[in-house]
N, C-alpha and C. Protein backbone atom coordinates (compact mmCIF):
# COMPACT_ATOMS: atom_id res chain seq x y z
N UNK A 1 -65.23 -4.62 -31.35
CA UNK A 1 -65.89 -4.74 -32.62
C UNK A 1 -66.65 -6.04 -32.66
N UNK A 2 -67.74 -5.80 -33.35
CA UNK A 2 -68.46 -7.41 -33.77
C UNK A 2 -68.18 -7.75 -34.46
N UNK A 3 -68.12 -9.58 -34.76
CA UNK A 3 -67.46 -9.97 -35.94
C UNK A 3 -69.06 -9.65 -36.87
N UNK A 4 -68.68 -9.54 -38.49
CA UNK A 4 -69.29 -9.23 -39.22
C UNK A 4 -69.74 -10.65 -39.93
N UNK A 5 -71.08 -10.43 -40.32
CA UNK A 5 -71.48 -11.89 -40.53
C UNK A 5 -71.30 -13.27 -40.06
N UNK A 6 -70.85 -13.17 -38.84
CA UNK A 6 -70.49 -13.99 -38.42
C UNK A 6 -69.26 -15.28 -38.94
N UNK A 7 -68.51 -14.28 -39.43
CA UNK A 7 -67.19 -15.10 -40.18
C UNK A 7 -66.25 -15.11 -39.63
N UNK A 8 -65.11 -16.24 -39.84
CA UNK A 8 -63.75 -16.35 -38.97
C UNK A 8 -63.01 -15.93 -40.08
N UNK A 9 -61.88 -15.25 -40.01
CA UNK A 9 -60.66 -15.50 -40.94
C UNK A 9 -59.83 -15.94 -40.88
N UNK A 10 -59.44 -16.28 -41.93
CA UNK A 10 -58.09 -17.16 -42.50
C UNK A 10 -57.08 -16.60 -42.18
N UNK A 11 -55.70 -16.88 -42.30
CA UNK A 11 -54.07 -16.13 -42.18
C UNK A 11 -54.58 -15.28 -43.47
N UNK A 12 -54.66 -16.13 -44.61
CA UNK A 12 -54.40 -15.44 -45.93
C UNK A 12 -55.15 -14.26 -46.23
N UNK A 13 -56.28 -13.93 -45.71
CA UNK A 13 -57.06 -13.19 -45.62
C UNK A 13 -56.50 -11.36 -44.21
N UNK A 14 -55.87 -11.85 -43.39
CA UNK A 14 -55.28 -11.13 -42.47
C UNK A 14 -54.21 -10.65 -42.92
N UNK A 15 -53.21 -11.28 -43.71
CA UNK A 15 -51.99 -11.48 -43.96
C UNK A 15 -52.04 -10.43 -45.19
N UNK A 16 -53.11 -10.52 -45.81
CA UNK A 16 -53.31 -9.26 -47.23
C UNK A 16 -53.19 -7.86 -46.48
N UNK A 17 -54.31 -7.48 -45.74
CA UNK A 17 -54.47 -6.51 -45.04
C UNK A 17 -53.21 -6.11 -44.28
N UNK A 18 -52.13 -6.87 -43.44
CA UNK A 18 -51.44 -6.52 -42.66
C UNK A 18 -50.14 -6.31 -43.49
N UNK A 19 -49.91 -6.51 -44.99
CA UNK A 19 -48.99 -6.34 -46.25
C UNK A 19 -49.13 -4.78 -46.81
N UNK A 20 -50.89 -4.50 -46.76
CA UNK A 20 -51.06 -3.58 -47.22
C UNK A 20 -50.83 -2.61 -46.12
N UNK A 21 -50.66 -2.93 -45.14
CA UNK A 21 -50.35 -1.60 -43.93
C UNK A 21 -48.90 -0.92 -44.14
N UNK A 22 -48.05 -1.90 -44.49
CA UNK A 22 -46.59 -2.03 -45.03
C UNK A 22 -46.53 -1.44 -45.74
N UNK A 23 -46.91 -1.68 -46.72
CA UNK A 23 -46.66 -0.51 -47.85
C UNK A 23 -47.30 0.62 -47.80
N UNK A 24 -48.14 0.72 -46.75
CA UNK A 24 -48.95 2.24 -46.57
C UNK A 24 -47.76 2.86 -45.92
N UNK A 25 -47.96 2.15 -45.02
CA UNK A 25 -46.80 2.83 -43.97
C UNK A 25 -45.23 3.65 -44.63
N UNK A 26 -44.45 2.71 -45.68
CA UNK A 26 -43.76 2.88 -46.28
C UNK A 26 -43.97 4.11 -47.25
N UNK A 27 -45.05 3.85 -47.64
CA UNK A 27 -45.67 5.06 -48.84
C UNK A 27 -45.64 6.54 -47.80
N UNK A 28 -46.28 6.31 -46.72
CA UNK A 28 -46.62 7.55 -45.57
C UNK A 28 -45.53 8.02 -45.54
N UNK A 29 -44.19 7.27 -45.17
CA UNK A 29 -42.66 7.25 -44.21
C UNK A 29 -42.43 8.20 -45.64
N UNK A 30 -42.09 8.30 -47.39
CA UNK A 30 -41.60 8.60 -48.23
C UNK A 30 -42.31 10.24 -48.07
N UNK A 31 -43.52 10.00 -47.65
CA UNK A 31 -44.58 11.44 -47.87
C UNK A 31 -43.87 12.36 -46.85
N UNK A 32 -44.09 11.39 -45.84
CA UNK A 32 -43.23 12.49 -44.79
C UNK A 32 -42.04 13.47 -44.95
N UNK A 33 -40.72 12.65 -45.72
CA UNK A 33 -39.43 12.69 -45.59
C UNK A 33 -39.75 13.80 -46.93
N UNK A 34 -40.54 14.06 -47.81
CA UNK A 34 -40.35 15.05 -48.73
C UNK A 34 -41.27 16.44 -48.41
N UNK A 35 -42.32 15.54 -47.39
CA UNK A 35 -42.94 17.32 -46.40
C UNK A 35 -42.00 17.77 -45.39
N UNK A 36 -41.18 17.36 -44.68
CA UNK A 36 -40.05 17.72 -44.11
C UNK A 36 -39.14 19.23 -44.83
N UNK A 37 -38.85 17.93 -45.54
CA UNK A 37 -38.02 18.69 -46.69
C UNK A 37 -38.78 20.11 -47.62
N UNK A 38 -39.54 19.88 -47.52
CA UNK A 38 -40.39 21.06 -47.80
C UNK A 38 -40.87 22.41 -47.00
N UNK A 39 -41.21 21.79 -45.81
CA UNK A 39 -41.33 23.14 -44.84
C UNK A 39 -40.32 23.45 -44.42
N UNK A 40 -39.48 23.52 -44.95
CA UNK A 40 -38.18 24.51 -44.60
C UNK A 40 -38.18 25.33 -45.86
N UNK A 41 -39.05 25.16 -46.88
CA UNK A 41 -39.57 25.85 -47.95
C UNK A 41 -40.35 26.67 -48.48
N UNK A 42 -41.49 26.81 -46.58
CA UNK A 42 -42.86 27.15 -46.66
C UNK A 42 -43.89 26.69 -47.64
N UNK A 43 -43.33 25.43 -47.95
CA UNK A 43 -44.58 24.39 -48.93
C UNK A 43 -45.18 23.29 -47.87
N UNK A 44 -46.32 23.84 -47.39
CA UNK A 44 -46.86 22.78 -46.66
C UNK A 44 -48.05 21.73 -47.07
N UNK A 45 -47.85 21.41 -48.33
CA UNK A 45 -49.25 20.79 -49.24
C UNK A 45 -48.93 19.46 -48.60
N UNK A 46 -47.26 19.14 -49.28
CA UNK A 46 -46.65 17.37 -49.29
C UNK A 46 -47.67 17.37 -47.26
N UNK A 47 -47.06 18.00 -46.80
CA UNK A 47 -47.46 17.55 -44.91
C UNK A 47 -48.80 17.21 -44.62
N UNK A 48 -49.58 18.18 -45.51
CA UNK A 48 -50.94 17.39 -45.51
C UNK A 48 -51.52 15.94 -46.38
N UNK A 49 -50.57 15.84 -47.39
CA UNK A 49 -51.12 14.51 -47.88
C UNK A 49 -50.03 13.52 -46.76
N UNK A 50 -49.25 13.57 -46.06
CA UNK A 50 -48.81 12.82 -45.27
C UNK A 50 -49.91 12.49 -44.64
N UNK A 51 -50.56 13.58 -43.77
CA UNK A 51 -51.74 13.34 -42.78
C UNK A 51 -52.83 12.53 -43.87
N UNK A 52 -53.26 13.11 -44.95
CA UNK A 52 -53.76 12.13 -45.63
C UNK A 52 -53.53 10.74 -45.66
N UNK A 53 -52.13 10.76 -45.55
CA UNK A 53 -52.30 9.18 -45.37
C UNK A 53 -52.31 8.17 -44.21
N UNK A 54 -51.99 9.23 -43.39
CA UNK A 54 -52.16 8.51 -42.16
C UNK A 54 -53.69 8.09 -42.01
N UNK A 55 -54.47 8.99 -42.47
CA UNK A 55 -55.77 8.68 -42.37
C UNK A 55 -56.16 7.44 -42.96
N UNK A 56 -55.90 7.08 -44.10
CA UNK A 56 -55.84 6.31 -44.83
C UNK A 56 -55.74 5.03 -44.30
N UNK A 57 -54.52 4.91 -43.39
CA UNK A 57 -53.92 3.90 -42.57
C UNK A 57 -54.71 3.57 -41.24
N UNK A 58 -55.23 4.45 -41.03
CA UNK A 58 -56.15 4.20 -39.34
C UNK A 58 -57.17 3.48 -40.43
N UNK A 59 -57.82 3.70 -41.58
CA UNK A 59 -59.00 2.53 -42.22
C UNK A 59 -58.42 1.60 -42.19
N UNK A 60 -57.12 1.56 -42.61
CA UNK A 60 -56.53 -0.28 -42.40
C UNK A 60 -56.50 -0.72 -41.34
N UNK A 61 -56.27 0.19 -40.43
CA UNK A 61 -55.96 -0.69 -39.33
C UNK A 61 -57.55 -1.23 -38.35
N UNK A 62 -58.20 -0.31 -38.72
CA UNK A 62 -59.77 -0.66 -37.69
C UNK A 62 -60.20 -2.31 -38.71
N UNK A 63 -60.08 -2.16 -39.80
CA UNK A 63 -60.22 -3.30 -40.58
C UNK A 63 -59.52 -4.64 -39.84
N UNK A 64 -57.83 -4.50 -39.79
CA UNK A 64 -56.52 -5.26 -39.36
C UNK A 64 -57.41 -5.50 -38.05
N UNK A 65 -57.82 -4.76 -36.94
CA UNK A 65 -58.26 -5.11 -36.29
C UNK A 65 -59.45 -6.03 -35.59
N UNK A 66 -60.37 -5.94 -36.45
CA UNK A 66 -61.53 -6.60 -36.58
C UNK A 66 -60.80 -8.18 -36.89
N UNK A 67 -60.29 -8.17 -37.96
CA UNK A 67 -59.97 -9.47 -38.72
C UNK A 67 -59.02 -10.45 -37.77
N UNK A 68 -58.01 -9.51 -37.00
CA UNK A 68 -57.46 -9.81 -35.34
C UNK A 68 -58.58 -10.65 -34.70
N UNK A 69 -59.11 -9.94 -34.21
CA UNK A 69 -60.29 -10.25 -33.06
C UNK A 69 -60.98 -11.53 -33.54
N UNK A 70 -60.99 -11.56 -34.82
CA UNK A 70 -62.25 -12.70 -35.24
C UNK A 70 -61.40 -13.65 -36.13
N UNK A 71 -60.39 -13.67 -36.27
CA UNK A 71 -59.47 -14.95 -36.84
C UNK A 71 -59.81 -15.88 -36.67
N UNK A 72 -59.32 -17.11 -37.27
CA UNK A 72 -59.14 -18.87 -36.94
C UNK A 72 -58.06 -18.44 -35.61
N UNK A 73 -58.26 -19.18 -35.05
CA UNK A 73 -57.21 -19.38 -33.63
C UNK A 73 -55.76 -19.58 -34.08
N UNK A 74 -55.73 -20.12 -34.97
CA UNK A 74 -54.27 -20.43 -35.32
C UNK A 74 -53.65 -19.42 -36.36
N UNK A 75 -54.33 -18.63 -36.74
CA UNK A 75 -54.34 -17.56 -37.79
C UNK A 75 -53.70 -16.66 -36.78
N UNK A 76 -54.30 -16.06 -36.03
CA UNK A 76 -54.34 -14.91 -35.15
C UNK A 76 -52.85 -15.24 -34.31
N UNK A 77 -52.62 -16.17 -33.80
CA UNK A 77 -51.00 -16.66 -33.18
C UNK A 77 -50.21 -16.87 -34.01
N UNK A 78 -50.39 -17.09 -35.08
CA UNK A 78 -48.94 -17.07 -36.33
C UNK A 78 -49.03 -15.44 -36.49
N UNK A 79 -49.73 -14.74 -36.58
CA UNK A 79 -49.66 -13.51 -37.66
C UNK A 79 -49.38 -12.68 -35.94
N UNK A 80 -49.72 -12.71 -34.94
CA UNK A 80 -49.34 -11.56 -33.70
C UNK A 80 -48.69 -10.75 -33.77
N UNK A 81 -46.75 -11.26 -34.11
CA UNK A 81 -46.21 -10.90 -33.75
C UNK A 81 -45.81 -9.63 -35.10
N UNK A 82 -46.14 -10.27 -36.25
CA UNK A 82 -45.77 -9.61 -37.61
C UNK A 82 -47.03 -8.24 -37.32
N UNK A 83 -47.95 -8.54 -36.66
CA UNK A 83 -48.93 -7.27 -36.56
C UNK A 83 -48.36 -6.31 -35.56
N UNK A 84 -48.27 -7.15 -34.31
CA UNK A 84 -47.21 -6.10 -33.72
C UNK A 84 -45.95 -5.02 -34.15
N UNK A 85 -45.16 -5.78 -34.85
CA UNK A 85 -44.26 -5.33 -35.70
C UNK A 85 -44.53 -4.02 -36.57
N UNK A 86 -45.60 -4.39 -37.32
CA UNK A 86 -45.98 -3.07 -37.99
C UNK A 86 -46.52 -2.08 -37.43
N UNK A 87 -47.23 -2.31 -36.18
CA UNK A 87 -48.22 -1.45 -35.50
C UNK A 87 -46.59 -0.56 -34.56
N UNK A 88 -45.61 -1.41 -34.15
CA UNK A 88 -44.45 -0.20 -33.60
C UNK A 88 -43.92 0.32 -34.74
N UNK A 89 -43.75 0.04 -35.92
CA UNK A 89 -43.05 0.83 -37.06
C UNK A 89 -43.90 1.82 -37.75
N UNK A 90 -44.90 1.37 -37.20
CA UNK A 90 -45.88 2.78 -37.78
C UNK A 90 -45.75 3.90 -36.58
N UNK A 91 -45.65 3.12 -35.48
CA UNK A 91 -45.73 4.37 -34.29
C UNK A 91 -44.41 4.93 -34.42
N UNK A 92 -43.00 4.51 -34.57
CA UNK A 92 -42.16 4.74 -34.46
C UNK A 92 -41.99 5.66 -35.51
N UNK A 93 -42.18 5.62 -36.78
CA UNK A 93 -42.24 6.67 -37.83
C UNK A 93 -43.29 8.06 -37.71
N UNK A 94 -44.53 7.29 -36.58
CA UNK A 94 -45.45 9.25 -36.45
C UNK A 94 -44.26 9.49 -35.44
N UNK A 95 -43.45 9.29 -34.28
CA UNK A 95 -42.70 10.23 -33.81
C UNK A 95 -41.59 10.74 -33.96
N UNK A 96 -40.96 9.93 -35.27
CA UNK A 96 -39.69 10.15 -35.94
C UNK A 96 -40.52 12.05 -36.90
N UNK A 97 -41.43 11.28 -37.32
CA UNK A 97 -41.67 12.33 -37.94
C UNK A 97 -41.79 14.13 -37.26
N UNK A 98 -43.01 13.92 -36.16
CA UNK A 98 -43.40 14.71 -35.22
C UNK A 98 -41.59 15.66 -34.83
N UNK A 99 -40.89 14.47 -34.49
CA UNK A 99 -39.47 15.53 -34.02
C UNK A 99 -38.72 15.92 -34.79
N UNK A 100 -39.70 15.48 -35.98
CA UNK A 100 -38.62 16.26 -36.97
C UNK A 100 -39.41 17.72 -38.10
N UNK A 101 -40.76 17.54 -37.47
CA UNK A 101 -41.51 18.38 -38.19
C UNK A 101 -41.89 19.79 -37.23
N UNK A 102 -41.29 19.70 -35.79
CA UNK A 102 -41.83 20.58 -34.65
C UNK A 102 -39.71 21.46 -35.45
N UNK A 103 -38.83 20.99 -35.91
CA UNK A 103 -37.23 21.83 -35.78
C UNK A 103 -37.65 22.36 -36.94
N UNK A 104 -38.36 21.85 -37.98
CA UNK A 104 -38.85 22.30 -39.43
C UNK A 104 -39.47 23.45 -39.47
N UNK A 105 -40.21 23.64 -38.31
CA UNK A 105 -41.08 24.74 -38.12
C UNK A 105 -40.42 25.78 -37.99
N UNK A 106 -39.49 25.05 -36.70
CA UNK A 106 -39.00 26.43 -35.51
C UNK A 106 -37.67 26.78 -36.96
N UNK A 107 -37.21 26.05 -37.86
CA UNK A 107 -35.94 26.74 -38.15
C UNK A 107 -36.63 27.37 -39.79
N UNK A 108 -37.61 27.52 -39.95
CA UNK A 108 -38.58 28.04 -41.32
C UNK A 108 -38.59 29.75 -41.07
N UNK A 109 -38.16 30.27 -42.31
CA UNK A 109 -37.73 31.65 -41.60
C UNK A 109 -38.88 32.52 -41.99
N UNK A 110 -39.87 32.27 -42.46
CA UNK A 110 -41.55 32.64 -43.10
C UNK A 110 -42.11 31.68 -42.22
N UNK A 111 -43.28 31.88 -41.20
CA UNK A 111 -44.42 31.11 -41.16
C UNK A 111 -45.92 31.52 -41.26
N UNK A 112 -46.15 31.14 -42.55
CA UNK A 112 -47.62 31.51 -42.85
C UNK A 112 -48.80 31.18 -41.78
N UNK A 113 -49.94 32.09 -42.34
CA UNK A 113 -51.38 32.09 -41.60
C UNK A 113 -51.01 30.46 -41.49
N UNK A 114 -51.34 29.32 -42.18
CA UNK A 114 -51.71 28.30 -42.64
C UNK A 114 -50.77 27.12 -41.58
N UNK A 115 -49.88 27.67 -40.92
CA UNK A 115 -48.66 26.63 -40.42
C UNK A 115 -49.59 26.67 -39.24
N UNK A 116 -50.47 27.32 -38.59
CA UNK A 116 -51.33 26.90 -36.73
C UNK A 116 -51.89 25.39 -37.66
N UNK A 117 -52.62 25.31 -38.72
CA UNK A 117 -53.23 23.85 -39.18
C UNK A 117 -51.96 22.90 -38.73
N UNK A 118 -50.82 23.41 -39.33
CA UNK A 118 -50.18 22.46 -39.24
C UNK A 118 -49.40 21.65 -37.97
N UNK A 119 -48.87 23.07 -36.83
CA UNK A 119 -48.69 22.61 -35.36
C UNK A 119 -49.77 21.96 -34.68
N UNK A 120 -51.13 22.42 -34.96
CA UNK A 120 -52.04 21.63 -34.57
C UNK A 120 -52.19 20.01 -35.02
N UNK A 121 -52.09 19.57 -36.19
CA UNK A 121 -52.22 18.64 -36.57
C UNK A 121 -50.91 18.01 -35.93
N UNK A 122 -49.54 18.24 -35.87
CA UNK A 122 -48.45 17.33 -35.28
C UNK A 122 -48.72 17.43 -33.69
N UNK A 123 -49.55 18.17 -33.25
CA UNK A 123 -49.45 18.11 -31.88
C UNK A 123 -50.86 17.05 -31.67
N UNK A 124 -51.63 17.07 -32.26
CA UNK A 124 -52.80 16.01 -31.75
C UNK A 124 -52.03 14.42 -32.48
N UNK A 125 -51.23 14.50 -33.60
CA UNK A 125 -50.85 13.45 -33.42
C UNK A 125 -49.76 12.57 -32.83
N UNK A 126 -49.11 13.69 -32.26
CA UNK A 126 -47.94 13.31 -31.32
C UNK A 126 -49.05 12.87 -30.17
N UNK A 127 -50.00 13.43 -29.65
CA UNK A 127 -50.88 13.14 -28.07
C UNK A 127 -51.33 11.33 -28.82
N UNK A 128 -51.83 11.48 -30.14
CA UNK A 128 -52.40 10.19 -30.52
C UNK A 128 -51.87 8.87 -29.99
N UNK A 129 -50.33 9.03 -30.76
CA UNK A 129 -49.24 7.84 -30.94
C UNK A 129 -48.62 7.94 -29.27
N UNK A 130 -48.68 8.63 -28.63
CA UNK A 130 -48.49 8.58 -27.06
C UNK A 130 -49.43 7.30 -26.56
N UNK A 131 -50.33 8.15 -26.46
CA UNK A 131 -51.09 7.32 -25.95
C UNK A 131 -51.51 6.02 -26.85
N UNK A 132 -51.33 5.72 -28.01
CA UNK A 132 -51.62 4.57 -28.36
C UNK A 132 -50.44 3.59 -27.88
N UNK A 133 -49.04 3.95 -27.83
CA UNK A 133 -47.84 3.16 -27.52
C UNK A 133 -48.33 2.87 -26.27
N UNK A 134 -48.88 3.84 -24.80
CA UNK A 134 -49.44 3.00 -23.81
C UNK A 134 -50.72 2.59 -23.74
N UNK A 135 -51.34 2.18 -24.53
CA UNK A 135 -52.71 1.98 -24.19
C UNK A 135 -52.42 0.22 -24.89
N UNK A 136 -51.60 0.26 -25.77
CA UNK A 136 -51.58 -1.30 -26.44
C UNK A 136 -49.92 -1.79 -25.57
N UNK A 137 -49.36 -1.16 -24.76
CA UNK A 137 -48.31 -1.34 -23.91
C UNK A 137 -47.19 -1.99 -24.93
N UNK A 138 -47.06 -1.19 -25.86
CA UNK A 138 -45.57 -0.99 -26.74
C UNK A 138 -44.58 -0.72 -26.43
N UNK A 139 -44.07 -0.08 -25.17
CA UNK A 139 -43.27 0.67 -25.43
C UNK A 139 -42.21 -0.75 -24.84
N UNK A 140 -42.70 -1.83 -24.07
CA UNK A 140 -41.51 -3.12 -24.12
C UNK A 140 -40.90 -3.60 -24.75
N UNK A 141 -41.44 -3.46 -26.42
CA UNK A 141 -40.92 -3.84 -27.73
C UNK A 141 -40.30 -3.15 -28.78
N UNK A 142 -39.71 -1.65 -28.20
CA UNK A 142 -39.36 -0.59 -28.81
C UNK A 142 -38.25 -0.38 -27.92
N UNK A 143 -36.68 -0.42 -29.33
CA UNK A 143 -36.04 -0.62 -28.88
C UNK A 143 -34.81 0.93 -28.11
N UNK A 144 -33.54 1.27 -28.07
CA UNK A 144 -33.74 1.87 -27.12
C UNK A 144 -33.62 3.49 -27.80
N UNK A 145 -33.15 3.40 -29.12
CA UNK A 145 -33.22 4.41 -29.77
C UNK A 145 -34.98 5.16 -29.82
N UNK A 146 -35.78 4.16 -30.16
CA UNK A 146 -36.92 4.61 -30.18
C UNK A 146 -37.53 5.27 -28.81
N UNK A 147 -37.32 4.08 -27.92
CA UNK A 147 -37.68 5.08 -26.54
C UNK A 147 -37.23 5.96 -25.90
N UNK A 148 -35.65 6.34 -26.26
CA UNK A 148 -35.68 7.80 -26.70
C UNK A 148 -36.31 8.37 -27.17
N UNK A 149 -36.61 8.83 -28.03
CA UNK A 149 -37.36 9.46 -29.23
C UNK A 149 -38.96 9.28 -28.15
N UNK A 150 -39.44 8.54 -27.94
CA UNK A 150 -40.29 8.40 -27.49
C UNK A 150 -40.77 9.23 -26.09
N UNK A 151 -39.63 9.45 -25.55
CA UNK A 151 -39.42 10.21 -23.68
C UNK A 151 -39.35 11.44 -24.38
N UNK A 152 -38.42 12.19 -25.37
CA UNK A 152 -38.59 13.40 -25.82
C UNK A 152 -40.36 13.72 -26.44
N UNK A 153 -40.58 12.55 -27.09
CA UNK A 153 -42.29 13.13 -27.42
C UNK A 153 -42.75 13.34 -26.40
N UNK A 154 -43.24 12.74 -25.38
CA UNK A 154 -43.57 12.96 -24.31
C UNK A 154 -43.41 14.08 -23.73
N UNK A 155 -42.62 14.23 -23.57
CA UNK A 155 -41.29 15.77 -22.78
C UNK A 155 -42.13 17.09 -23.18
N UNK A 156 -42.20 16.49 -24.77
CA UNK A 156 -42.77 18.03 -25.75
C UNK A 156 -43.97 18.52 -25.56
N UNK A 157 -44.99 17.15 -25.80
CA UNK A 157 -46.34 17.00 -25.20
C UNK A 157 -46.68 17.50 -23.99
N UNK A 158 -45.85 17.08 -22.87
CA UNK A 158 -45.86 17.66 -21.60
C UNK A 158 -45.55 19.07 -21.40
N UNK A 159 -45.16 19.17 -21.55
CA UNK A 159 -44.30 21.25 -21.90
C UNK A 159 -45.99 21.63 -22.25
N UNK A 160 -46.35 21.74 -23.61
CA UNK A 160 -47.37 22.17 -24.89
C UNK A 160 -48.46 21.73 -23.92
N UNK A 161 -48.61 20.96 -22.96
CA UNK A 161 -49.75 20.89 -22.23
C UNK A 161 -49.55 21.37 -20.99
N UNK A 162 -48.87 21.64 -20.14
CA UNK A 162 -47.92 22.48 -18.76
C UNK A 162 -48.49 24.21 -19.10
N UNK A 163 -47.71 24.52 -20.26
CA UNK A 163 -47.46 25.34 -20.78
C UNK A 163 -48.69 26.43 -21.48
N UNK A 164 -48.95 25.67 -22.24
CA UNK A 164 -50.21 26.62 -23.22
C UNK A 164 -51.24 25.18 -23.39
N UNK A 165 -52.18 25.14 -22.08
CA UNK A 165 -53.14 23.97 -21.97
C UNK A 165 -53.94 24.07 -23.23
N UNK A 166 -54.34 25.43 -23.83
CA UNK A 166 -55.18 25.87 -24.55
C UNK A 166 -54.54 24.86 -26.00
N UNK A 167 -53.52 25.08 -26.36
CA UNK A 167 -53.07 24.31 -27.24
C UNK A 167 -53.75 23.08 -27.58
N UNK A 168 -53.66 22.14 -26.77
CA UNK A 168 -54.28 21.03 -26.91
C UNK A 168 -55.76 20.97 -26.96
N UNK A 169 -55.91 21.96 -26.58
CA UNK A 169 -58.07 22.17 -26.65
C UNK A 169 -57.57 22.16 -28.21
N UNK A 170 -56.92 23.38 -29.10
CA UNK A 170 -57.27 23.86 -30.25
C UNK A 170 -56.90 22.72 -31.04
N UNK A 171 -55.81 21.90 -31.00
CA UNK A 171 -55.58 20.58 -31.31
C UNK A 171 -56.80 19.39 -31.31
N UNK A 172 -57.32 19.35 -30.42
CA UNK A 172 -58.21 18.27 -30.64
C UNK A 172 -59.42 18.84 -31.36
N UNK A 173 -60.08 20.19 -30.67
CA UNK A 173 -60.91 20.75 -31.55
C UNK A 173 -60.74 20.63 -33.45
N UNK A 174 -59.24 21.10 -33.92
CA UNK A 174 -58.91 20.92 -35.15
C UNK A 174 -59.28 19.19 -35.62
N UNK A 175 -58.71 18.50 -34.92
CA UNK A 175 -58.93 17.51 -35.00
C UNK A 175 -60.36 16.62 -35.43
N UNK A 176 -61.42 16.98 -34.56
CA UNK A 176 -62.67 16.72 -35.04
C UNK A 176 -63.27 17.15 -36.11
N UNK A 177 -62.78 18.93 -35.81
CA UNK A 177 -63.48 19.14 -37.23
C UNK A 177 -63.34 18.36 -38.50
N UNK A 178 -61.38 18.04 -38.78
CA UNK A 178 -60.67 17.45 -39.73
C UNK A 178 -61.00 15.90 -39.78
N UNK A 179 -61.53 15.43 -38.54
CA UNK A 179 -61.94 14.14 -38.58
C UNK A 179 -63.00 13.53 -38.93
C-alpha cells in the first residue's frame, strides 16, 4: 500500500483502529455462536450477517494495515504485538467457527436450496484463513489447541479439494460474485 498523503501515524491513531477490530471481532464471534445455533434450525439469515461481518472486518483491517506500514517507528513496535494478537484471534475464531458450522450442516435434518450459498461461503473461507495463517506465518503463535483445530481445517480443505476439485472452483466463483 502507499502511504496516503504522505502522513506518518501516531500509536493513538493505530491503537483506535486496532480497538475497533476487537470489538468487531467480538461482535462477529456473538453473530456466529447464534448462526450456529440456528442452522440446526434451518435459519440461515444470522450466518449471513456473520459473513457480513466479516466483511466488515477485512475494511478494518486493509485500513489497520496501511496505518502498520506507515506508522512513527516507535508506534508500529509498541502496537506489533497487540496487532498480532488480534489478527490470531480473529483467525482462530473463522476456524472455530468453520468446524463448527461444516457438523451444523451435516447434523440439520432439512437442507434447503439456499444451504450450497452457505457450504460455499464456509469453504472459501476456511481456504481464506488457511492461507492467511501461512502467508503472515502464524501458525508459531497459535497455541496448541488452536493448531489443532487448525490441522483438522486443513485436513477438510484437503479432502473438499482431493475430492470434489469442482467445489472449490464453485467456492471461489461464489466468492467474487459476493465480493
Amino acid at each position: 500500500m502507499t502511504k496516503i498523503a504522505g502522513k506518518s501515524y501516531r500509536k493513538a491513531e493505530i491503537e483506535t483502529l486496532l480497538d475497533a477490530l476487537k470489538r468487531q471481532t467480538k461482535r462477529a464471534r456473538a453473530k456466529a455462536e447464534d448462526a450456529i445455533q440456528r442452522i440446526g434450525h434451518a435459519t440461515y439469515e444470522p450466518y449471513y450477517e456473520y459473513r457480513e461481518s466479516l466483511t466488515e472486518i477485512e475494511g478494518v483491517l486493509v485500513l489497520i494495515e496501511d496505518r502498520m506500514e506507515n506508522a512513527e517507528k516507535q508506534a508500529a513496535v509498541q502496537l506489533q504485538e497487540y496487532h498480532s494478537q488480534l489478527i490470531v484471534d480473529l483467525l482462530r475464531m473463522k476456524i472455530d467457527v468453520v468446524l463448527r458450522v461444516f457438523p451444523a450442516l451435516e447434523n440439520a435434518e432439512v437442507l434447503p436450496v439456499g444451504t450450497q450459498k452457505v457450504f460455499l461461503a464456509t469453504i472459501w473461507e476456511l481456504h481464506e484463513t488457511v492461507e492467511r495463517i501461512d502467508r503472515e506465518k502464524i501458525q508459531g503463535v497459535l497455541d496448541d489447541d488452536a493448531r489443532k483445530r487448525l490441522t483438522v481445517a486443513e485436513t477438510i480443505l484437503r479432502e473438499v479439494s482431493d475430492r470434489a476439485p469442482r467445489l472449490m472452483e464453485l467456492a471461489a466463483e461464489n466468492h467474487a460474485r459476493s465480493g
